[in-house]
N, C-alpha and C. Protein backbone atom coordinates (compact mmCIF):
# COMPACT_ATOMS: atom_id res chain seq x y z
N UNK A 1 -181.80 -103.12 12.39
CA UNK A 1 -180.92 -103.09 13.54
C UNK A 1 -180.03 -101.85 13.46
N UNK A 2 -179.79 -101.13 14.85
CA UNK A 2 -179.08 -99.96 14.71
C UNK A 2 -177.64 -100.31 15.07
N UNK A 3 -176.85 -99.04 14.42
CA UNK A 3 -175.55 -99.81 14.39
C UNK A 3 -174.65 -99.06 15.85
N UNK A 4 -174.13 -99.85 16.50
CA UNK A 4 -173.35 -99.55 18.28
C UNK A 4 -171.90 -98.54 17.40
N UNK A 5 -171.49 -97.63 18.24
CA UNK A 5 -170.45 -97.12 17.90
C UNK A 5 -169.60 -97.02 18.55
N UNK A 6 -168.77 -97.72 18.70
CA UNK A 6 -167.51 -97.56 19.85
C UNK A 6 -166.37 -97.03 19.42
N UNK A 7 -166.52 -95.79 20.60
CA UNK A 7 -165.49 -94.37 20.45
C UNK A 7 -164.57 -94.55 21.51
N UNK A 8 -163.35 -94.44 20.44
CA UNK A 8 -161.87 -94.73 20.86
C UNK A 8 -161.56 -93.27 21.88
N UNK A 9 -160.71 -93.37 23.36
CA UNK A 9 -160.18 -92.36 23.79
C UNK A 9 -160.26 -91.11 23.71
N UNK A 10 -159.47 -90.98 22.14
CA UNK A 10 -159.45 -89.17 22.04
C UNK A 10 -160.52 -89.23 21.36
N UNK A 11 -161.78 -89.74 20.72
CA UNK A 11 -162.91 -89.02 20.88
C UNK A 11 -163.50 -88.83 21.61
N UNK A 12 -163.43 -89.79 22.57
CA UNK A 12 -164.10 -88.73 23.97
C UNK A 12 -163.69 -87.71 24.30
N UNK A 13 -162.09 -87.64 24.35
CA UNK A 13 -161.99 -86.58 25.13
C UNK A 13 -162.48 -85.28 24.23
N UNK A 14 -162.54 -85.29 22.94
CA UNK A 14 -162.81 -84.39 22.00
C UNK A 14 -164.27 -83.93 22.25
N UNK A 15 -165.13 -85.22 22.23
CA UNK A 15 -166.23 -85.05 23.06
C UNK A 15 -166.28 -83.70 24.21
N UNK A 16 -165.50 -84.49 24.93
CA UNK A 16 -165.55 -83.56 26.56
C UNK A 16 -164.84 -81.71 26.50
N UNK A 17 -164.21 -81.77 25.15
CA UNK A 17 -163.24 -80.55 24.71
C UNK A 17 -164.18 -79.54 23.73
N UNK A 18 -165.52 -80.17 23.37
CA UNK A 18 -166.52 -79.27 22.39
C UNK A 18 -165.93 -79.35 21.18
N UNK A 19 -164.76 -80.11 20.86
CA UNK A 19 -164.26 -80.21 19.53
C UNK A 19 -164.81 -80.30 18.21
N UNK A 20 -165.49 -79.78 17.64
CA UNK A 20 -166.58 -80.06 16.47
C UNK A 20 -166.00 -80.89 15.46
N UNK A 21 -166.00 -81.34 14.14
CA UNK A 21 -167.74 -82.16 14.51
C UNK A 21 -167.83 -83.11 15.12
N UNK A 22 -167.06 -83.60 16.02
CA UNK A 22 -166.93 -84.66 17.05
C UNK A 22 -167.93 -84.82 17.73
N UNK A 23 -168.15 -83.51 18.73
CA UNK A 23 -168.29 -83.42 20.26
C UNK A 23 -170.36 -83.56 20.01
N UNK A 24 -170.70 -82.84 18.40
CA UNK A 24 -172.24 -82.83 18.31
C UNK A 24 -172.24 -84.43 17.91
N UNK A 25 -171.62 -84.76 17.14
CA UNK A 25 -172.16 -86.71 16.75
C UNK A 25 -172.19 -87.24 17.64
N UNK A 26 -170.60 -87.13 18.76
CA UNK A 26 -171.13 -88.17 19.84
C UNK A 26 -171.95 -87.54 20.89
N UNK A 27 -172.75 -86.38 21.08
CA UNK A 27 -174.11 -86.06 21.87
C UNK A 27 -175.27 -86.79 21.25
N UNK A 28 -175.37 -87.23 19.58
CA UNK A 28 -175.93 -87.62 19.26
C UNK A 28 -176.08 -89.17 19.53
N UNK A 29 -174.94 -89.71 19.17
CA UNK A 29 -175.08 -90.89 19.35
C UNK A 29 -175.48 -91.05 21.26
N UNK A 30 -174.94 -90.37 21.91
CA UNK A 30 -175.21 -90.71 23.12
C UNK A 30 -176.81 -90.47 23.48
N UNK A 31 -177.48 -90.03 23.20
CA UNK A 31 -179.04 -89.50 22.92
C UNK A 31 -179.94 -90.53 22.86
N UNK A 32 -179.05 -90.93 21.35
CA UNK A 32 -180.00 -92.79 20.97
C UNK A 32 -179.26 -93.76 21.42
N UNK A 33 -178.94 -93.92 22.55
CA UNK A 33 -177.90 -95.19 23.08
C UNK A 33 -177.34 -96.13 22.16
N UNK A 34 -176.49 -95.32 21.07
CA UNK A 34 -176.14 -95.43 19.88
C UNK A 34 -174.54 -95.30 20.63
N UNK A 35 -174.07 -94.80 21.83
CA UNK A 35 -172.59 -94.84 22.05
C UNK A 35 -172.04 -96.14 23.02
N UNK A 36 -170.77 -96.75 22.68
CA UNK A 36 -170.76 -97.77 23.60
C UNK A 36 -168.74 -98.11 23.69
N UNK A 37 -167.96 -97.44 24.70
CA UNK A 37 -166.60 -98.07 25.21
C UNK A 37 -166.15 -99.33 25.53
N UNK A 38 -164.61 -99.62 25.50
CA UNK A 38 -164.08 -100.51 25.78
C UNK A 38 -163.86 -100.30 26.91
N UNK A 39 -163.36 -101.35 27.96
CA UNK A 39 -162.81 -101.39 29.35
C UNK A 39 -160.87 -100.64 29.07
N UNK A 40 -160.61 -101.07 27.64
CA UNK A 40 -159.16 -99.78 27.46
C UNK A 40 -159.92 -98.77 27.30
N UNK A 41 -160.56 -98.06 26.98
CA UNK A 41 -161.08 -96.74 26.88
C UNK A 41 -161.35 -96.00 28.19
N UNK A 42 -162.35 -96.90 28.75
CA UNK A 42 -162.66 -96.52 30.69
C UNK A 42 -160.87 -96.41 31.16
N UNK A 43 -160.29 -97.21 31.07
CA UNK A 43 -159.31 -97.35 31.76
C UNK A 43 -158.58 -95.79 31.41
N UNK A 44 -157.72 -95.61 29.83
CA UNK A 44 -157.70 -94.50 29.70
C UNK A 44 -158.26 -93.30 29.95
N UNK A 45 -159.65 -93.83 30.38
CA UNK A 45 -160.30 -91.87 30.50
C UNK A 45 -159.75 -91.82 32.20
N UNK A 46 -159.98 -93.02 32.93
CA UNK A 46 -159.44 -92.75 33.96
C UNK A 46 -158.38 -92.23 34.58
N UNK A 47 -157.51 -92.88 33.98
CA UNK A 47 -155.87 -92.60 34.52
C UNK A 47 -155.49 -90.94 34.08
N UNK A 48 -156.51 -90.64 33.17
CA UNK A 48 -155.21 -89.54 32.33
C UNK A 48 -156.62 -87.76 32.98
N UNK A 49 -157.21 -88.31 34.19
CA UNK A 49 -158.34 -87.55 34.44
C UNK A 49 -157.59 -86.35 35.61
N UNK A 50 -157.55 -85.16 35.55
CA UNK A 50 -157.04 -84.40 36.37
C UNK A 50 -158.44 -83.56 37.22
N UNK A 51 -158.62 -83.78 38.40
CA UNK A 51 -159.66 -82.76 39.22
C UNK A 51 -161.12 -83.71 38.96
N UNK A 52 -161.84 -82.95 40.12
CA UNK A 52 -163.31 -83.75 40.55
C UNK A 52 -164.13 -83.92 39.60
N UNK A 53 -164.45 -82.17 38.80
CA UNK A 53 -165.36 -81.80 37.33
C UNK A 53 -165.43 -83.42 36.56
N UNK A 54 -163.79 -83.69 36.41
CA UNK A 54 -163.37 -84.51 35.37
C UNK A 54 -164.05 -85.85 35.41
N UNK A 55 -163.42 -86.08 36.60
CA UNK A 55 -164.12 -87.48 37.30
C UNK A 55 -165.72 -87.60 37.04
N UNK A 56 -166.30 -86.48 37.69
CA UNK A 56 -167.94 -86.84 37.95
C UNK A 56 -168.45 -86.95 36.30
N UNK A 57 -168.04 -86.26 35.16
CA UNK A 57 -168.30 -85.97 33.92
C UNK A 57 -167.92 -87.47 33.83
N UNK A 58 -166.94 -87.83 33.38
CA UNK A 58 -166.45 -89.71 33.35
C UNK A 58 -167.13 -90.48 33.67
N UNK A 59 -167.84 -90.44 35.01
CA UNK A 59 -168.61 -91.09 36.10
C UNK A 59 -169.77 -90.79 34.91
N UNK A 60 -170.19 -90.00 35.02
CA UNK A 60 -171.72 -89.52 33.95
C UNK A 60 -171.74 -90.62 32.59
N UNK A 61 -170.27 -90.16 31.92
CA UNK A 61 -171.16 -90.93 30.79
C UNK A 61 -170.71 -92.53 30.67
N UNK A 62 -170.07 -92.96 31.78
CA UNK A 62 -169.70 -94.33 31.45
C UNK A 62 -171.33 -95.10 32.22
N UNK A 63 -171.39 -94.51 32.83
CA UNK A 63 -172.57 -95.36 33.23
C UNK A 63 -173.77 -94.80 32.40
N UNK A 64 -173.76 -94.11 31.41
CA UNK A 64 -174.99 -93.91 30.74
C UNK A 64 -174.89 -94.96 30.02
N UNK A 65 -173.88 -96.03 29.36
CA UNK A 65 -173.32 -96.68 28.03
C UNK A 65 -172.96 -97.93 28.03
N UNK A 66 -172.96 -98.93 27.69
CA UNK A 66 -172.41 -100.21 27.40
C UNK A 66 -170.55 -100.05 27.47
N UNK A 67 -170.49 -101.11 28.22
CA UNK A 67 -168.79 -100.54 28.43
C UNK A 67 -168.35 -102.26 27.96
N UNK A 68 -167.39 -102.77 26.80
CA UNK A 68 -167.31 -103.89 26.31
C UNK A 68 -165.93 -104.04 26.80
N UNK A 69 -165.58 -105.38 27.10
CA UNK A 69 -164.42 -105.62 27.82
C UNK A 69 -163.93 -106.11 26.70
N UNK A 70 -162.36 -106.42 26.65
CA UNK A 70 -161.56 -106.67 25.80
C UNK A 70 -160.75 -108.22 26.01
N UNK A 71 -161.33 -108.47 25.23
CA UNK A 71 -160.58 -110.38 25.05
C UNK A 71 -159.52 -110.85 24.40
N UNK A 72 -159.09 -111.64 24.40
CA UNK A 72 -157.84 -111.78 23.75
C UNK A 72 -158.15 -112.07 22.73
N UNK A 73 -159.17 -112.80 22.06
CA UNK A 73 -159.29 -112.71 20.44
C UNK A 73 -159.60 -111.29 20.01
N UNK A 74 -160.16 -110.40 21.01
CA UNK A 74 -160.39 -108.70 20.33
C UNK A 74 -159.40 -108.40 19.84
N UNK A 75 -158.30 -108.47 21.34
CA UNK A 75 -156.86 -107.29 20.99
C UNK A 75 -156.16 -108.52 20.04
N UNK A 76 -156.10 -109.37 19.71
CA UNK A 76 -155.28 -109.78 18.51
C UNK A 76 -156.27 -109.06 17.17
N UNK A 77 -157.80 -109.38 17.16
CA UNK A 77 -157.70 -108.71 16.17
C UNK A 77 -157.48 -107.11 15.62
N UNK A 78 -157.39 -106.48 16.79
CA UNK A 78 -156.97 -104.91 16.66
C UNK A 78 -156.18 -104.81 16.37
N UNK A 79 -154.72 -105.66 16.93
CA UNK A 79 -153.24 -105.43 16.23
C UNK A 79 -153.21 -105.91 15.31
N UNK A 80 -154.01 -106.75 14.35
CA UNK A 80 -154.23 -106.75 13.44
C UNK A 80 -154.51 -105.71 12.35
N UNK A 81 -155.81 -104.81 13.06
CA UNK A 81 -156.01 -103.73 11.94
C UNK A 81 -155.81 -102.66 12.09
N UNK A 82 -155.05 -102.35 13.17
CA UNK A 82 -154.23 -101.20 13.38
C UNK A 82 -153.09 -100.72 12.74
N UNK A 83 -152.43 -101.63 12.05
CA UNK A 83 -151.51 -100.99 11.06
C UNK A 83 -152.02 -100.23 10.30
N UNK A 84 -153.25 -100.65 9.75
CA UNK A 84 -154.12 -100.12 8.63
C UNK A 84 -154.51 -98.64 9.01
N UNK A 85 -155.35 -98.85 10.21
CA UNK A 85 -155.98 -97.61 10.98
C UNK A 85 -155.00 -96.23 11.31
N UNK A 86 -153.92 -96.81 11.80
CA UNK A 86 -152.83 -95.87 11.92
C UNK A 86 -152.11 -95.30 10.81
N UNK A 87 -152.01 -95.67 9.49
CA UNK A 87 -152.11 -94.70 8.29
C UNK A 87 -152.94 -94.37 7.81
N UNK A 88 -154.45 -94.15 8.43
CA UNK A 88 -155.79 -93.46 7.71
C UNK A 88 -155.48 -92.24 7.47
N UNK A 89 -156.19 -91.23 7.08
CA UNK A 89 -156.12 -90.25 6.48
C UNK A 89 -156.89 -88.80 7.98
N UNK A 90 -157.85 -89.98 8.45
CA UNK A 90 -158.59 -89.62 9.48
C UNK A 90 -157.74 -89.42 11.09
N UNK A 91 -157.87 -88.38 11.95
CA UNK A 91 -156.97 -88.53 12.98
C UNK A 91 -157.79 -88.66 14.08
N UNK A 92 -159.13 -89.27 13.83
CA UNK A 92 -160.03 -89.58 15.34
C UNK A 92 -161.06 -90.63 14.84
N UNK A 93 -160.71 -91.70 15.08
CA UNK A 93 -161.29 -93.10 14.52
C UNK A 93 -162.74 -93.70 15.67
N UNK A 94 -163.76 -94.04 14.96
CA UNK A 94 -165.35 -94.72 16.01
C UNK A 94 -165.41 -95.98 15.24
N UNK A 95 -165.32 -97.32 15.61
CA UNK A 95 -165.80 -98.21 14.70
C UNK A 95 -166.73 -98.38 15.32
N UNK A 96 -167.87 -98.69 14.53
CA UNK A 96 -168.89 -99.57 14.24
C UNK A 96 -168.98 -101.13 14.09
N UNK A 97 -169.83 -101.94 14.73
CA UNK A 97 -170.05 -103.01 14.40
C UNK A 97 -171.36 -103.48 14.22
């Protein structure tokens, strides 16, 4: 079984910015329908989107991808491990499940 990777916000946008080595993994993962967002993630790429380019690019890859909505047992367990996550060492986080 292959493993889903769901990329938080600013890796997309890092994605969308050519940011290396970001922007080639998640082309990759997006390739093997190996990439997959939250409905906070859609929401964020939305709101914070300036001009048409932006939009239609957004438009592009959310509908290439599994977009997972967020439940209330999720976001309790995120504020859960977000204390953790937020002193990583790392400053652009993908979990896997």
């Amino acid at each position: 079984m292959e493993t889903i990777v769901i990329a938080d916000t600013d890796v997309v946008i890092d994605f969308f910015s050519g940011a290396e080595p970001v922007a080639s993994a998640i082309a990759d993962l997006i390739r093997e329908d190996l990439l997959a967002l939250t409905s906070v993630t859609v929401f964020e790429l939305y709101a914070g989107i300036t001009g048409k380019k932006w939009l239609t690019q957004i438009d592009d890859l959310i509908s290439a991808m599994s977009v997972f909505s967020l439940e209330k047992k999720d976001s309790k367990t995120a504020a859960q491990i977000y204390p953790v996550l937020s002193f990583s060492t790392s400053s652009k986080t993908a979990f896997t499940f």
